[in-house]
Protein backbone atom coordinates (compact mmCIF):
# COMPACT_ATOMS: atom_id res chain seq x y z
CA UNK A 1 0.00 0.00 0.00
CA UNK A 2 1.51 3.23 -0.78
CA UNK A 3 2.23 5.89 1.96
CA UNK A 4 0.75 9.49 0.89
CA UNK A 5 4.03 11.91 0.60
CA UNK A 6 3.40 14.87 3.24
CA UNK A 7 5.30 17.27 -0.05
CA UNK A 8 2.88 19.40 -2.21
CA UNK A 9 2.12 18.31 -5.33
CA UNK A 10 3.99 21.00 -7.55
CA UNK A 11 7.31 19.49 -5.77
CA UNK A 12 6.28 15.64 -6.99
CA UNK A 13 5.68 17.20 -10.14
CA UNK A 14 9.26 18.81 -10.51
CA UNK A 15 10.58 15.32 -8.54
CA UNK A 16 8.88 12.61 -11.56
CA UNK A 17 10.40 15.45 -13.82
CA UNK A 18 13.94 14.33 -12.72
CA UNK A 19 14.02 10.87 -12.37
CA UNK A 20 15.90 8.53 -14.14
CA UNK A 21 12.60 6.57 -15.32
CA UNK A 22 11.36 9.64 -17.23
CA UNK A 23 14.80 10.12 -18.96
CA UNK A 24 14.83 6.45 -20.03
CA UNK A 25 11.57 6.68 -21.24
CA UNK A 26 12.25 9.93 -23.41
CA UNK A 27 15.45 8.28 -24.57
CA UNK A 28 13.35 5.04 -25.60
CA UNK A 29 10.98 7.21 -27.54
CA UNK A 30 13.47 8.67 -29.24
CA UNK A 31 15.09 5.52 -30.26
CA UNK A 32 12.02 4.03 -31.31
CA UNK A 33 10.98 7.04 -33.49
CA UNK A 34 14.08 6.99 -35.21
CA UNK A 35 13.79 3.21 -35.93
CA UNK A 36 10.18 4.03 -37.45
CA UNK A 37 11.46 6.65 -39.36
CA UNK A 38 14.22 4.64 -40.65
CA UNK A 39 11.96 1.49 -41.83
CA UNK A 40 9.41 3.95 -43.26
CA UNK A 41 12.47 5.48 -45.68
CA UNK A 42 13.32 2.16 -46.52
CA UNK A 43 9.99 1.16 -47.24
CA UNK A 44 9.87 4.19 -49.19
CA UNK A 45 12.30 3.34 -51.87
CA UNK A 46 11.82 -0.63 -51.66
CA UNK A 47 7.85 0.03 -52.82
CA UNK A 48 9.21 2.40 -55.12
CA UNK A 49 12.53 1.32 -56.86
CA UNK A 50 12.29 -2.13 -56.58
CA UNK A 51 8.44 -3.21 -57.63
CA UNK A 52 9.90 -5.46 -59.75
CA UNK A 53 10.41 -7.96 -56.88
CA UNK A 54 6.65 -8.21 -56.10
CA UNK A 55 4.42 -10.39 -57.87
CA UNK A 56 1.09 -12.24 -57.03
CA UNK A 57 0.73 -16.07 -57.58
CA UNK A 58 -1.74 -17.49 -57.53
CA UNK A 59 -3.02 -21.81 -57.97
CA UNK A 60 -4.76 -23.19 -60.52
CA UNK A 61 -5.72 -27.10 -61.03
CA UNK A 62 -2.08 -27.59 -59.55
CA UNK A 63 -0.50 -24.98 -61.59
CA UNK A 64 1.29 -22.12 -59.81
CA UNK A 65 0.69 -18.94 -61.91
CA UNK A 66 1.87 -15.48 -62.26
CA UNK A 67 -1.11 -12.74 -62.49
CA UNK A 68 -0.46 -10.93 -65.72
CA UNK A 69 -2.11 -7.63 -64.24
CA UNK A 70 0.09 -7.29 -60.91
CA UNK A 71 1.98 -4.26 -62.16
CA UNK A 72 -1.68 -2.54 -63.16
CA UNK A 73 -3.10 -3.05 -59.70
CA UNK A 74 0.53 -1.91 -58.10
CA UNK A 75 0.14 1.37 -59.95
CA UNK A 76 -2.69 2.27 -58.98
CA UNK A 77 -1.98 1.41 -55.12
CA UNK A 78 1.68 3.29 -54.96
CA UNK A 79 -0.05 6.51 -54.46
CA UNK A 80 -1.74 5.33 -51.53
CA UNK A 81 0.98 4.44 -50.31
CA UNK A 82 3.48 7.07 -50.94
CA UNK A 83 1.31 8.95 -48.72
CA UNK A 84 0.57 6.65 -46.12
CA UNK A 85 4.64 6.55 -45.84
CA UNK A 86 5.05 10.09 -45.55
CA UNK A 87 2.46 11.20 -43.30
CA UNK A 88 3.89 7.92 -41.17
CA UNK A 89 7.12 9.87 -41.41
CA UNK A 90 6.40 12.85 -40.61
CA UNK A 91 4.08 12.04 -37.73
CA UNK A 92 0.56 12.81 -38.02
């Protein structure tokens, strides 16, 4: 059970301001964000200078076949995308 501090608020304010847990926590935000932003740029120019790596299979009657209109239906996705990316990247 915890035991009420007999301080004033403003000073436990100013004391969870300093702590060591709070700085950690910052510094682990920052870390993350940085990691997001870095996978988000590399997303960035995978989807958009290497599309020739994707393709969609698909199986018919045993036979394992490429779809003949997967760069159609990529192009008119990338868009989409491109902005998902960004706004992902620039936090909103």
């Amino acid at each position: 059970m915890a035991v009420p501090s007999s301080r004033p608020v403003a000073e436990q304010v100013i004391t969870l301001k300093e702590s060591p847990k709070v700085l950690t926590t910052r510094t682990g935000e920052i870390i993350g964000s940085a990691f997001a932003i870095a996978f988000n740029v590399a997303a960035f120019i995978f989807f958009n200078f290497y599309h020739q790596y994707f393709a969609y299979y698909h199986e018919t009657g045993g036979v394992v076949a490429e779809a003949a209109d997967a760069d159609f239906a990529y192009s008119a996705w990338l868009p989409v995308l491109n902005v998902a990316i960004a706004l992902t990247i620039i936090g909103m």
